[in-house]
PDB file of N, CA and C in Angstrom:
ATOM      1  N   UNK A   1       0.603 -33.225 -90.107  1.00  0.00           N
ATOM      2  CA  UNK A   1       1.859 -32.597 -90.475  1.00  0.00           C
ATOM      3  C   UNK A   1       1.970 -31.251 -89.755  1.00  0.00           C
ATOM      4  N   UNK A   2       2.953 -30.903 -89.225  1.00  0.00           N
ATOM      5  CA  UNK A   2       3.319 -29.928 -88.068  1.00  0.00           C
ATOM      6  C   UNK A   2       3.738 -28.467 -89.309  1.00  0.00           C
ATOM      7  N   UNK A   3       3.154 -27.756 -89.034  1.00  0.00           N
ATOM      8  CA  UNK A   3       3.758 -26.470 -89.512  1.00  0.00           C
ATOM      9  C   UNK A   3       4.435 -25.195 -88.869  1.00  0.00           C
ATOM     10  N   UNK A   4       5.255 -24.758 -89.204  1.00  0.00           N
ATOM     11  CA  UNK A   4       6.213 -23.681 -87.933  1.00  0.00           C
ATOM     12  C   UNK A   4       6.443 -22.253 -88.738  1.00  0.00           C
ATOM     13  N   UNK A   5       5.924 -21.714 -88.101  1.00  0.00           N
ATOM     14  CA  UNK A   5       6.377 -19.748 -87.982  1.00  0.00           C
ATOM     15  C   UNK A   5       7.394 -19.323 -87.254  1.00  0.00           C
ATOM     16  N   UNK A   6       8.353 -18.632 -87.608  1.00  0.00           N
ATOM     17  CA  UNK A   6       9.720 -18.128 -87.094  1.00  0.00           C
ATOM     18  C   UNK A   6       9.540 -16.288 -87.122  1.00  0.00           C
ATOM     19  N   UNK A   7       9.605 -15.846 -86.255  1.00  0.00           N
ATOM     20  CA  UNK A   7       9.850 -14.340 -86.211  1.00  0.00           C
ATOM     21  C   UNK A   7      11.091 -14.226 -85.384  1.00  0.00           C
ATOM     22  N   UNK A   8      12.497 -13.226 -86.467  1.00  0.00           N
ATOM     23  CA  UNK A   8      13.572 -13.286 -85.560  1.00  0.00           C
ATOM     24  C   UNK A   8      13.592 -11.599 -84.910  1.00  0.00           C
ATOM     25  N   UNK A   9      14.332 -11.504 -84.350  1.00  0.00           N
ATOM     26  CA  UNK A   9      14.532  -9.950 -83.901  1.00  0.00           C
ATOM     27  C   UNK A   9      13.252  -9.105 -83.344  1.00  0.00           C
ATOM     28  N   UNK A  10      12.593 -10.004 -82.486  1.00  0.00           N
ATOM     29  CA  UNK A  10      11.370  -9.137 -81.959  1.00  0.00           C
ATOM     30  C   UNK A  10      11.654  -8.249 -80.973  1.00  0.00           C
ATOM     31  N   UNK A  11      11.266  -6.933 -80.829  1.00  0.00           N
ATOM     32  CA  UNK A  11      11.561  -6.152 -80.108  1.00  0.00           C
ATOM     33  C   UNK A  11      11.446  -5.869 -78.421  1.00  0.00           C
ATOM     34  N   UNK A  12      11.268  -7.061 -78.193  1.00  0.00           N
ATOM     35  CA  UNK A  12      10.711  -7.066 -76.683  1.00  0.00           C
ATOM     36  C   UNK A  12      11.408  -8.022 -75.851  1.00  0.00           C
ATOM     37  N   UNK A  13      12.132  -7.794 -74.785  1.00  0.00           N
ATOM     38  CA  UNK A  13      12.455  -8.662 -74.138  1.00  0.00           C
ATOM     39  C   UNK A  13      12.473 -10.132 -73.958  1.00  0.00           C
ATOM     40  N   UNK A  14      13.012 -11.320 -73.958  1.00  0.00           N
ATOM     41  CA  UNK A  14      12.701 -12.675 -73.926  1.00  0.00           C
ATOM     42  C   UNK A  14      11.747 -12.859 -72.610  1.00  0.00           C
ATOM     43  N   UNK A  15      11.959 -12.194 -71.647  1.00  0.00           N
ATOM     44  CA  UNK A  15      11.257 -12.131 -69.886  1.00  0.00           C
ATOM     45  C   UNK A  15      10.136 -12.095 -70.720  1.00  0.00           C
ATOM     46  N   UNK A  16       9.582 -10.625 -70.786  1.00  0.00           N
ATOM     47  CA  UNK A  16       8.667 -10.137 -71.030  1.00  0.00           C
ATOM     48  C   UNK A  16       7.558 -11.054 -71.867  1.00  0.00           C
ATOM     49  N   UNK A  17       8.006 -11.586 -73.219  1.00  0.00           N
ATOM     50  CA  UNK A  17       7.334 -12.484 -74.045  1.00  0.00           C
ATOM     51  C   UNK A  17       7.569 -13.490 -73.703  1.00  0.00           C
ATOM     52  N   UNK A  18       8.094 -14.574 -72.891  1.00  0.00           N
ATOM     53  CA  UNK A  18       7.509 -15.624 -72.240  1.00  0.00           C
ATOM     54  C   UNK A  18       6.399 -15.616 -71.485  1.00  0.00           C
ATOM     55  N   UNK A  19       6.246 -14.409 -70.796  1.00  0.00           N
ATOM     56  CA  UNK A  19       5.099 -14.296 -69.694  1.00  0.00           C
ATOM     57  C   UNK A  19       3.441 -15.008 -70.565  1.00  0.00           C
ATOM     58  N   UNK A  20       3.399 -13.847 -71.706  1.00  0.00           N
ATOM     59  CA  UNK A  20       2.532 -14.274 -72.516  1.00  0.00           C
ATOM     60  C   UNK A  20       2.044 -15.888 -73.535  1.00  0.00           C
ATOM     61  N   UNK A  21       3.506 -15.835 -73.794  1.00  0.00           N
ATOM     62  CA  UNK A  21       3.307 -17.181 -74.126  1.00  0.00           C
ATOM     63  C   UNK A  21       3.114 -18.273 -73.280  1.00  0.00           C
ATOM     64  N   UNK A  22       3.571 -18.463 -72.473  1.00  0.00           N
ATOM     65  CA  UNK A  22       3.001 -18.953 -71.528  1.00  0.00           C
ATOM     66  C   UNK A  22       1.285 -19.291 -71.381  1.00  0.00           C
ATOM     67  N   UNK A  23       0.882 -18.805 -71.527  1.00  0.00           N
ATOM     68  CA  UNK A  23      -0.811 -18.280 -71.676  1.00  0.00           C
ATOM     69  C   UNK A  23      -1.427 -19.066 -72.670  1.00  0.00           C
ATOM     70  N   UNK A  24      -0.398 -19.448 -73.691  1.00  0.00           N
ATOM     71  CA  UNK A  24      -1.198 -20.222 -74.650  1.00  0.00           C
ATOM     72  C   UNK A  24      -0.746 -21.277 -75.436  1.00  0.00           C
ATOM     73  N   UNK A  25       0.815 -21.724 -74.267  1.00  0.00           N
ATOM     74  CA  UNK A  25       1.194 -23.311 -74.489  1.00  0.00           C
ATOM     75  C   UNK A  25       0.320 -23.884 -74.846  1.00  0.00           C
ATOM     76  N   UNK A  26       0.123 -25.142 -76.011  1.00  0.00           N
ATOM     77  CA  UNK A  26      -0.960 -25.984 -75.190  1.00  0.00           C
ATOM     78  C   UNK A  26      -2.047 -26.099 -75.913  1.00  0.00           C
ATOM     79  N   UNK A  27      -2.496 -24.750 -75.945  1.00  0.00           N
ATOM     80  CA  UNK A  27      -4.223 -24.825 -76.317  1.00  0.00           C
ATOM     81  C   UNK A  27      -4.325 -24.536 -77.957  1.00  0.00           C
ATOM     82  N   UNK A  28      -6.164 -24.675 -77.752  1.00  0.00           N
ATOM     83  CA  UNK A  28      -5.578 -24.940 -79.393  1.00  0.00           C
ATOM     84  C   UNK A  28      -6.125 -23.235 -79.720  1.00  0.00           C
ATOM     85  N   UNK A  29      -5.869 -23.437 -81.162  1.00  0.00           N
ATOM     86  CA  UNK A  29      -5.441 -22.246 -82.039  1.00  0.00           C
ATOM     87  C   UNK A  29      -6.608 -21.275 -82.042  1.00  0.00           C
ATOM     88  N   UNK A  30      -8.095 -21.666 -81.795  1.00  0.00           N
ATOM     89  CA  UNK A  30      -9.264 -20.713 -81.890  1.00  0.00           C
ATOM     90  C   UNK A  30      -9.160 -19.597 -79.960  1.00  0.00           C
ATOM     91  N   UNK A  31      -8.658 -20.627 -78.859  1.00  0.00           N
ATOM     92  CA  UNK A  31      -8.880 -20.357 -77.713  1.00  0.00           C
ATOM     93  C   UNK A  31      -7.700 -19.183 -77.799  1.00  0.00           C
ATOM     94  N   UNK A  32      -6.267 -19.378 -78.138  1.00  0.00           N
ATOM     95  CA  UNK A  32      -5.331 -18.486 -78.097  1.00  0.00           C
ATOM     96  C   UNK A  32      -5.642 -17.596 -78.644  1.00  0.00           C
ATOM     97  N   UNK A  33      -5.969 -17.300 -80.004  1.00  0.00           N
ATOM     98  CA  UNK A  33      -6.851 -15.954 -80.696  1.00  0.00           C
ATOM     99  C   UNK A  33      -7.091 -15.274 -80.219  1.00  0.00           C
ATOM    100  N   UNK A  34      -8.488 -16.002 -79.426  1.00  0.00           N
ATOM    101  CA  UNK A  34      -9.301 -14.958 -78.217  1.00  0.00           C
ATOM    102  C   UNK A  34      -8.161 -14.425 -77.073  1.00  0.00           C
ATOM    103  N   UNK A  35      -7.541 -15.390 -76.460  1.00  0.00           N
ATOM    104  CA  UNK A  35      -6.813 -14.854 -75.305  1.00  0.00           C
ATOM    105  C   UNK A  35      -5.486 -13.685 -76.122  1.00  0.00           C
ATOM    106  N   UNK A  36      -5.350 -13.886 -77.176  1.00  0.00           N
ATOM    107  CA  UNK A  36      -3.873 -12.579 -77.468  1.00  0.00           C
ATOM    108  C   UNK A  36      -4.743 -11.753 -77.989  1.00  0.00           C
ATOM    109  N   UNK A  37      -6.133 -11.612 -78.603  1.00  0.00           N
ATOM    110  CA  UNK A  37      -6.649 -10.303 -78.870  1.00  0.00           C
ATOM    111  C   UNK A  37      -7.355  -9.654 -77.592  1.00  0.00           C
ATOM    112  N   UNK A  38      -7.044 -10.162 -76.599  1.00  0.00           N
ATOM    113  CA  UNK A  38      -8.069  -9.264 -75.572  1.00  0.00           C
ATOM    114  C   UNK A  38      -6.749  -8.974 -74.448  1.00  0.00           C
ATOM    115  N   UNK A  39      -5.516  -9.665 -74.866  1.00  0.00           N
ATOM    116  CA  UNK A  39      -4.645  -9.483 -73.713  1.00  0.00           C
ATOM    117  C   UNK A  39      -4.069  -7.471 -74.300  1.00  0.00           C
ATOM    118  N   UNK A  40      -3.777  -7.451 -73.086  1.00  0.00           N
ATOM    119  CA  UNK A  40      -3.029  -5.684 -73.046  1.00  0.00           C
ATOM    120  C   UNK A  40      -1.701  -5.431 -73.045  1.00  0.00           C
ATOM    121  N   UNK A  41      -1.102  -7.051 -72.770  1.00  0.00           N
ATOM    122  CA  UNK A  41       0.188  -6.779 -73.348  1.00  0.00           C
ATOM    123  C   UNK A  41       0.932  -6.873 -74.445  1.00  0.00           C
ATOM    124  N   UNK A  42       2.281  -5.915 -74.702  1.00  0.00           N
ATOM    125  CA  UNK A  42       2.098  -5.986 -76.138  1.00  0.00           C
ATOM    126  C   UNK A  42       3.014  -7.131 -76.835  1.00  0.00           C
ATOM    127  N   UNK A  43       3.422  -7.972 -75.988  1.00  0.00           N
ATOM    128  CA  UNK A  43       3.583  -9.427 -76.831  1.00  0.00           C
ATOM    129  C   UNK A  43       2.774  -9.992 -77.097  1.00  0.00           C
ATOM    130  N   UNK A  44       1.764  -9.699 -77.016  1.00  0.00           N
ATOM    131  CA  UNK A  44       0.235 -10.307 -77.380  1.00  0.00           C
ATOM    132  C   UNK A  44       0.304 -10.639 -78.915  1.00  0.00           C
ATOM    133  N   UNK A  45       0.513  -9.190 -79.264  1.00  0.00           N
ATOM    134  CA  UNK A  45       0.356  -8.629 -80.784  1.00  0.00           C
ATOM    135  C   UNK A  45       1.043  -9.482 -81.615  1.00  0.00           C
ATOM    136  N   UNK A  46       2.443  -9.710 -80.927  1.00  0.00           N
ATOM    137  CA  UNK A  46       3.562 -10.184 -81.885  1.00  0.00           C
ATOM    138  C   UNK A  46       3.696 -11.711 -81.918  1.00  0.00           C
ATOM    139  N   UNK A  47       3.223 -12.713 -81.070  1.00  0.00           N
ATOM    140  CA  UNK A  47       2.624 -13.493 -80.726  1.00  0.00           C
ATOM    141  C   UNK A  47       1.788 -13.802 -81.817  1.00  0.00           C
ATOM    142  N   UNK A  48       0.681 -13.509 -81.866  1.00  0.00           N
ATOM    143  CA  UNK A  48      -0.352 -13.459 -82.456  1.00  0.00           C
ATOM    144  C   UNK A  48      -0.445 -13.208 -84.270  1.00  0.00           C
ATOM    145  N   UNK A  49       1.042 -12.383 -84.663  1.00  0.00           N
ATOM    146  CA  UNK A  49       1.224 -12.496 -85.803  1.00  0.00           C
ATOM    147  C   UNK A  49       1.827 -13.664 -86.400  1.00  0.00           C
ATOM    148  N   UNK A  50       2.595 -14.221 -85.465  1.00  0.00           N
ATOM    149  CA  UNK A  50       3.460 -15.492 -86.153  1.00  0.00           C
ATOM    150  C   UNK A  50       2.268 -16.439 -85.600  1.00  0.00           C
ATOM    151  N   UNK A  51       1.199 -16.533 -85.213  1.00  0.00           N
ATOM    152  CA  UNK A  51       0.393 -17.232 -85.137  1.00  0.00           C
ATOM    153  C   UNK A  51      -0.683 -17.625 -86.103  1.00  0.00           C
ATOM    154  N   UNK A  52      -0.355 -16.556 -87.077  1.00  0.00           N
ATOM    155  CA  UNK A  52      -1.628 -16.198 -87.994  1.00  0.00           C
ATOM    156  C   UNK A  52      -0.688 -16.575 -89.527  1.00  0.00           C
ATOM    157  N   UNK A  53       0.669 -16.741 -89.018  1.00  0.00           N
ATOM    158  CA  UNK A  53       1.655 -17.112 -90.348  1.00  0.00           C
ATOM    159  C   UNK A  53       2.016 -18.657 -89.928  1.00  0.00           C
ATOM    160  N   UNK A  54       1.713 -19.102 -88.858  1.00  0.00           N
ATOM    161  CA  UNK A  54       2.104 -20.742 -88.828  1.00  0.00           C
ATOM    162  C   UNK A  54       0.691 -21.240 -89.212  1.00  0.00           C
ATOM    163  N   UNK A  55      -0.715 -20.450 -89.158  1.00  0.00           N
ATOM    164  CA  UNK A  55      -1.666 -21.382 -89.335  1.00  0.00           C
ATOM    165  C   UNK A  55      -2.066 -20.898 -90.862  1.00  0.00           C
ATOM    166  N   UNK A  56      -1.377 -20.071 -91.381  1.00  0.00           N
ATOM    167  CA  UNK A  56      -1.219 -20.157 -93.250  1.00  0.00           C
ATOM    168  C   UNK A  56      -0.359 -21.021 -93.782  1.00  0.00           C
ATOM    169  N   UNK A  57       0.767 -21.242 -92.529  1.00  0.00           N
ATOM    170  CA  UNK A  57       1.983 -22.453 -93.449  1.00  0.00           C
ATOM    171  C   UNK A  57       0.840 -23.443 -93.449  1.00  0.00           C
ATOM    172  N   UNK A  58      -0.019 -23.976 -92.477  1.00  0.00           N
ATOM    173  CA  UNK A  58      -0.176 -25.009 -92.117  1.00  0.00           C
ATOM    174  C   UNK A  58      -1.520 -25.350 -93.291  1.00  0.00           C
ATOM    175  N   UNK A  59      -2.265 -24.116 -93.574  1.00  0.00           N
ATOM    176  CA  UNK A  59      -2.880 -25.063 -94.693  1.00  0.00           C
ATOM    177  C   UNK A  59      -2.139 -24.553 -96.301  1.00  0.00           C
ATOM    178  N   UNK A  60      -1.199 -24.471 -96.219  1.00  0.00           N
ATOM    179  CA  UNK A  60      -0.544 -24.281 -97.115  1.00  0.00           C
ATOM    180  C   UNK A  60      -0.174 -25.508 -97.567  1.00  0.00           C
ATOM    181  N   UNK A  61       0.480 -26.762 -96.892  1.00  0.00           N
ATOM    182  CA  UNK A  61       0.817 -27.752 -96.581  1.00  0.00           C
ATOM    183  C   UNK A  61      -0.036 -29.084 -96.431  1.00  0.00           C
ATOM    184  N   UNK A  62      -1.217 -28.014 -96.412  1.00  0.00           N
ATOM    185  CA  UNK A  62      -2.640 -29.146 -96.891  1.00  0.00           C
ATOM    186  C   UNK A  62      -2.900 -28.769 -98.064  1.00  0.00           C
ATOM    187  N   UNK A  63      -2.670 -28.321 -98.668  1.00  0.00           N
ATOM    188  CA  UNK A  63      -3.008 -28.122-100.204  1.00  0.00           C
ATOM    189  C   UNK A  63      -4.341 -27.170-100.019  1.00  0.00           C
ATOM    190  N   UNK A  64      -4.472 -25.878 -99.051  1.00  0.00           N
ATOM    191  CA  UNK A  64      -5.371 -24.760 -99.160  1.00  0.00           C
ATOM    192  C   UNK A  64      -6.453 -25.414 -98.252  1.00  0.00           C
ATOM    193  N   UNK A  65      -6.162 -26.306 -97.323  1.00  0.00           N
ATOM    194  CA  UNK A  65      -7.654 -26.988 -96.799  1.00  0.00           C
ATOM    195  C   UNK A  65      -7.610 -25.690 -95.506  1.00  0.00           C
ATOM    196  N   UNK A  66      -8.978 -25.167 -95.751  1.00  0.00           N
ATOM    197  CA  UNK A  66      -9.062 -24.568 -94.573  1.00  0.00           C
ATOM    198  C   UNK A  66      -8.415 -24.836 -93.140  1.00  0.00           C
ATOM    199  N   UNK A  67      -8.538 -23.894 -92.052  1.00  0.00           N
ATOM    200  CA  UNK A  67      -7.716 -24.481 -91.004  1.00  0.00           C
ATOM    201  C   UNK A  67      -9.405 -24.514 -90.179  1.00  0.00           C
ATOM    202  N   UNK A  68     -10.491 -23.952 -90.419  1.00  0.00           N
ATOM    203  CA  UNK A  68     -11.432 -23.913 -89.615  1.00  0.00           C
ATOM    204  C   UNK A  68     -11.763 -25.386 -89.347  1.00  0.00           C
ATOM    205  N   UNK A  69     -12.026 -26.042 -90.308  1.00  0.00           N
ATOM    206  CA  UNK A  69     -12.351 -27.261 -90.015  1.00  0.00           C
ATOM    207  C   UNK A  69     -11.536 -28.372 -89.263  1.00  0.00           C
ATOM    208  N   UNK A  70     -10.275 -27.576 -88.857  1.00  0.00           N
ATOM    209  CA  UNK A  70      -9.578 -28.809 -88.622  1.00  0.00           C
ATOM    210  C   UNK A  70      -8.969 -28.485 -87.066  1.00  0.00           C
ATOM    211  N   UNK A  71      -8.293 -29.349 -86.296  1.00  0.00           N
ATOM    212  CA  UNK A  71      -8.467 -28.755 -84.663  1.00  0.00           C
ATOM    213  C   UNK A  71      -6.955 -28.480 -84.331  1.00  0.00           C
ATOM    214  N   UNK A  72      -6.428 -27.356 -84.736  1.00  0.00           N
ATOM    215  CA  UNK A  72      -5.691 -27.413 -84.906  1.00  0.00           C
ATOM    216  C   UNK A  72      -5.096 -27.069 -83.411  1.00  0.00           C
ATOM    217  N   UNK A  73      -3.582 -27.268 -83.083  1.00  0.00           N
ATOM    218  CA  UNK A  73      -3.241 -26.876 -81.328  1.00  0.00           C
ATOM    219  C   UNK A  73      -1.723 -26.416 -81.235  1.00  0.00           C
ATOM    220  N   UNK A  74      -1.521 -25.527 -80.278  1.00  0.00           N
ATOM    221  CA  UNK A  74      -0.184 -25.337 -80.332  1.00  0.00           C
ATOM    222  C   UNK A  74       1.028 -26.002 -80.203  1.00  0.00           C
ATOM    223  N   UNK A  75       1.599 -26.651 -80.616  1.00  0.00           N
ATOM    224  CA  UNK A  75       2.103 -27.997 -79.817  1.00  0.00           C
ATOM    225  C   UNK A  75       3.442 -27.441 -79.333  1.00  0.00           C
ATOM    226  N   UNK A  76       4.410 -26.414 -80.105  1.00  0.00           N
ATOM    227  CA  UNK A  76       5.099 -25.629 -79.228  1.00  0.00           C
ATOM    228  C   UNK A  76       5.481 -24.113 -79.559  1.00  0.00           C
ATOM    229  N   UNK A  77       5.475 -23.208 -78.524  1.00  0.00           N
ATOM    230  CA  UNK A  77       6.320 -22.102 -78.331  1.00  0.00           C
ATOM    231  C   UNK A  77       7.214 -22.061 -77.993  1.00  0.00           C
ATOM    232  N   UNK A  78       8.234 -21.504 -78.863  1.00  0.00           N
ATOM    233  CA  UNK A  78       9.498 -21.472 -77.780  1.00  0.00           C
ATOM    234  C   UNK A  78       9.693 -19.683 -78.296  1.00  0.00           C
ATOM    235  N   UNK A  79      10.748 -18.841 -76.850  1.00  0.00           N
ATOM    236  CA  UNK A  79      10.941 -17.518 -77.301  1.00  0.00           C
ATOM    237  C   UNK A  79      12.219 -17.979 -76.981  1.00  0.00           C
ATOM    238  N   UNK A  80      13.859 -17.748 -77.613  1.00  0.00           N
ATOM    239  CA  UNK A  80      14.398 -17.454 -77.287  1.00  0.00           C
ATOM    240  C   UNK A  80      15.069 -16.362 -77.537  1.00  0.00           C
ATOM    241  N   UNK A  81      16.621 -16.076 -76.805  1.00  0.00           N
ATOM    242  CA  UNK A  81      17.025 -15.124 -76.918  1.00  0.00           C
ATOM    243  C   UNK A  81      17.831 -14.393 -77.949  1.00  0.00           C
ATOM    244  N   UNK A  82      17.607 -13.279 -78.379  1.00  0.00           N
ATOM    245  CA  UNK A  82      17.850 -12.752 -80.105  1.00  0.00           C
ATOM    246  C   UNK A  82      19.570 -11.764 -79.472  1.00  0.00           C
ATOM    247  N   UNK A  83      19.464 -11.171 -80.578  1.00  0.00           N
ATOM    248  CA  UNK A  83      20.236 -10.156 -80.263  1.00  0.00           C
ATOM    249  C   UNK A  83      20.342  -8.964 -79.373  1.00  0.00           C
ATOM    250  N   UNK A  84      21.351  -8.311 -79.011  1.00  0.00           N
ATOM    251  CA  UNK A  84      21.413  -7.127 -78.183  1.00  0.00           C
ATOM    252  C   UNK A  84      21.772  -5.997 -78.470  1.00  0.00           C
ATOM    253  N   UNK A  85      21.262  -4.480 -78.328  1.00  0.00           N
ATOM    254  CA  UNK A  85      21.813  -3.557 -78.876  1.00  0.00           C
ATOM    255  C   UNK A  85      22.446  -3.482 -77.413  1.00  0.00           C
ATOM    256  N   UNK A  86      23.520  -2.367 -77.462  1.00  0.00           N
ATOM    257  CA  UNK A  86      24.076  -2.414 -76.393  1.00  0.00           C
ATOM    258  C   UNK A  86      24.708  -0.404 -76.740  1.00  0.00           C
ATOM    259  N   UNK A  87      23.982   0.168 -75.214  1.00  0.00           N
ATOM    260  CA  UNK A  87      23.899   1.769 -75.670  1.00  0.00           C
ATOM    261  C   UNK A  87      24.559   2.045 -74.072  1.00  0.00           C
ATOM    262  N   UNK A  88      25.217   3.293 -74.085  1.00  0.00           N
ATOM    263  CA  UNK A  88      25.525   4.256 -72.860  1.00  0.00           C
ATOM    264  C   UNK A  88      24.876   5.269 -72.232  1.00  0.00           C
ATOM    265  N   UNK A  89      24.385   5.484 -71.297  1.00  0.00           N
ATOM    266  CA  UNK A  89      23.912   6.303 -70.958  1.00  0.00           C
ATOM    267  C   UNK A  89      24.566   7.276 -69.681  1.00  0.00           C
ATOM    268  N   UNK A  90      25.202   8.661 -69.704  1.00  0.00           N
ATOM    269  CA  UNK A  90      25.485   9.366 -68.867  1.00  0.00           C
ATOM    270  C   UNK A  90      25.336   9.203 -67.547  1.00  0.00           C
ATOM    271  N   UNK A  91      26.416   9.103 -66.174  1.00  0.00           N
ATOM    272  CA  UNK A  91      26.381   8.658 -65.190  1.00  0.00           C
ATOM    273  C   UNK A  91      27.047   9.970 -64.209  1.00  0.00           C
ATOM    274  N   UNK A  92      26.803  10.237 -63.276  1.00  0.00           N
ATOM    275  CA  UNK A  92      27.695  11.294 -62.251  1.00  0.00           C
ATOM    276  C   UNK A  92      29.086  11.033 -62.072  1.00  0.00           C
ATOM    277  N   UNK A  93      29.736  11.813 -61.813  1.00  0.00           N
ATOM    278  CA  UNK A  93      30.898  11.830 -61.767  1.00  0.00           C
ATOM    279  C   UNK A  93      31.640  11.324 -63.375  1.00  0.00           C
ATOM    280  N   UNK A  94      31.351  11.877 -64.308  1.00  0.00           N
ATOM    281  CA  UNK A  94      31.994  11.024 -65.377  1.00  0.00           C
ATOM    282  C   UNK A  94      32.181   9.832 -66.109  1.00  0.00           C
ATOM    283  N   UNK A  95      31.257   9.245 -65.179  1.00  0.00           N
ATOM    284  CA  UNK A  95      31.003   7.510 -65.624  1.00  0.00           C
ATOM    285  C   UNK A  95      29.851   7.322 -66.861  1.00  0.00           C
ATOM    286  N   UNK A  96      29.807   5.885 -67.106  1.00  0.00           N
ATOM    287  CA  UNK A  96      28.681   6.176 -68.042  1.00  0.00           C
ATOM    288  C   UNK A  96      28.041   4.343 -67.395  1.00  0.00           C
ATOM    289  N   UNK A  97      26.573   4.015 -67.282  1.00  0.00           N
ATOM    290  CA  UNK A  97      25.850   3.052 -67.390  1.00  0.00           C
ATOM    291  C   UNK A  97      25.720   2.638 -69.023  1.00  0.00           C
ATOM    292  N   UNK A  98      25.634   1.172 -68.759  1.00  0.00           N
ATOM    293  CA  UNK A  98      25.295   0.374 -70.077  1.00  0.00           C
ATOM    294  C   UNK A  98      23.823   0.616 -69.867  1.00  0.00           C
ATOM    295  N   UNK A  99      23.242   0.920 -70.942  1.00  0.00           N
ATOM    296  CA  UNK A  99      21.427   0.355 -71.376  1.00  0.00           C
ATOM    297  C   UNK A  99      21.465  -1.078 -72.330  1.00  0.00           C
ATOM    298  N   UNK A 100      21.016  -2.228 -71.756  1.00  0.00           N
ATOM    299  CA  UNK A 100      21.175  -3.678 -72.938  1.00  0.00           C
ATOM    300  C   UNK A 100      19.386  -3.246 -73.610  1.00  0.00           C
ATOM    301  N   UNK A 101      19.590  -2.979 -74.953  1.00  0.00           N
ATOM    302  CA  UNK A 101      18.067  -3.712 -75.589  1.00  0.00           C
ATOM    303  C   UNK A 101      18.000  -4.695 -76.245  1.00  0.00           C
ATOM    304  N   UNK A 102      17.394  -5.486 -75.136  1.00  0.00           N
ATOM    305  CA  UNK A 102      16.774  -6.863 -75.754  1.00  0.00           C
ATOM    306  C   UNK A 102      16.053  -7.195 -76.401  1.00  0.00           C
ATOM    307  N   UNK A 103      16.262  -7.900 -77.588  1.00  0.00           N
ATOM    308  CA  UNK A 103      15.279  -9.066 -78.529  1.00  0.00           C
ATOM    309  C   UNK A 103      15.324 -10.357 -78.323  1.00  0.00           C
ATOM    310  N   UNK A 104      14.213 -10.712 -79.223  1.00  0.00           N
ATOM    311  CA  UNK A 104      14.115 -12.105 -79.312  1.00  0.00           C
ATOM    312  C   UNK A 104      13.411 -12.832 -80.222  1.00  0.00           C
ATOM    313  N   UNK A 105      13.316 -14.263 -80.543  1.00  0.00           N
ATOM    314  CA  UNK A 105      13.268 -15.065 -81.635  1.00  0.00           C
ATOM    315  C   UNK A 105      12.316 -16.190 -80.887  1.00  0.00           C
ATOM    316  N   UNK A 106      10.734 -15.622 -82.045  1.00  0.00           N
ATOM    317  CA  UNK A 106       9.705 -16.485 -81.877  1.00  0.00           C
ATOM    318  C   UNK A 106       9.615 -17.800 -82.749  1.00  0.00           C
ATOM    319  N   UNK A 107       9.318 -18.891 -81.966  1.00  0.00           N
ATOM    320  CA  UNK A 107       8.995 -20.067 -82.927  1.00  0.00           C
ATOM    321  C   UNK A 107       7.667 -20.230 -82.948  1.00  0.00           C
ATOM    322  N   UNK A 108       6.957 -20.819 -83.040  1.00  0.00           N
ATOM    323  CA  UNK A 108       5.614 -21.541 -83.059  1.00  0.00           C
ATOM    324  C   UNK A 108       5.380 -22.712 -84.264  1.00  0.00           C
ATOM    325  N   UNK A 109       4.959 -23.713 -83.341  1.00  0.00           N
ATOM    326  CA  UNK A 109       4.939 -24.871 -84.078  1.00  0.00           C
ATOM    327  C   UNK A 109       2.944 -25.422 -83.836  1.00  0.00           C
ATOM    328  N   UNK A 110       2.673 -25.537 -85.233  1.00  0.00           N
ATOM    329  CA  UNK A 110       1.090 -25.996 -85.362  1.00  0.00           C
ATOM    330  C   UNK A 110       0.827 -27.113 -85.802  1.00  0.00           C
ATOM    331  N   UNK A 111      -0.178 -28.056 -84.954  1.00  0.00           N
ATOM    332  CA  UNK A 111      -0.370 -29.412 -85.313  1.00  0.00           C
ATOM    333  C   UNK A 111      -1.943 -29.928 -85.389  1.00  0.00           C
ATOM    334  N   UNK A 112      -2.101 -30.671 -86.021  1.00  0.00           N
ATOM    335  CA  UNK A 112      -3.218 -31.542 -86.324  1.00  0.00           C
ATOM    336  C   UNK A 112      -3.729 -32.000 -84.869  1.00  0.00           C
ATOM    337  N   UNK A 113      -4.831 -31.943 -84.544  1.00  0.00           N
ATOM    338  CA  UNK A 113      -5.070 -32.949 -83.398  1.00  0.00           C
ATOM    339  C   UNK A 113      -5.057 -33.966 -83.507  1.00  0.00           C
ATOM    340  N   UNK A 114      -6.022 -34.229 -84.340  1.00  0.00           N
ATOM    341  CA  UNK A 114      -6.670 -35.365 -85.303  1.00  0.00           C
ATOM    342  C   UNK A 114      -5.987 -35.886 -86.252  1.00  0.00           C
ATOM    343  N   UNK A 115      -5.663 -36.698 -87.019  1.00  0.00           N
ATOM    344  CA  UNK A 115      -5.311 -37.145 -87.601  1.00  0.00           C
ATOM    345  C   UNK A 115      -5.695 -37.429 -89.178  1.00  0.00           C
TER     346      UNK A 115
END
């Protein structure tokens, strides 16, 4: 049974936090750990929290069965794109530049290997 973590409005670019995720399509849940606690970027972090809340749904959903024992794998990430603040910033001659700050909306989906 597949369990899923949702974080909406993350503060970091969709670019930016794909890069990372990327990194840990795929693999399973003990290997990604290691790779987002040693990575330096800081989607690592945020990543890594909805990672630690899909693998509580997930033995939540086993009725408290540990997740150590079981092999568990990412089966998907998706980041997409959240909301925008949208700010001005002072330009020469009287003009003004847009600044866009981007968010975005983590999924993560956790699965059984095994059966």
């Amino acid at each position: 049974m597949q369990a899923v973590a949702k974080y909406k409005n993350c503060p970091i670019p969709p670019r930016k936090m794909r890069l990372v995720a990327d990194n840990v399509r795929g693999l399973s849940v003990k290997k990604a750990f290691n790779i987002l606690k040693f990575s330096r970027v800081e989607g690592a972090y945020w990543i890594e929290r909805v990672l630690h809340s899909a693998v509580a749904n997930w033995s939540v959903l086993h009725d408290g069965q540990s997740p150590d024992g079981a092999e568990l794998i990412i089966s998907e990430i998706r980041i997409d794109p959240g909301m925008m603040l949208k700010r001005f910033r002072p330009a020469p001659h009287g003009r003004a530049h847009r600044i866009r700050k981007r968010f975005n909306h983590i999924t993560i989906v956790v699965d059984n290997l095994a059966p």
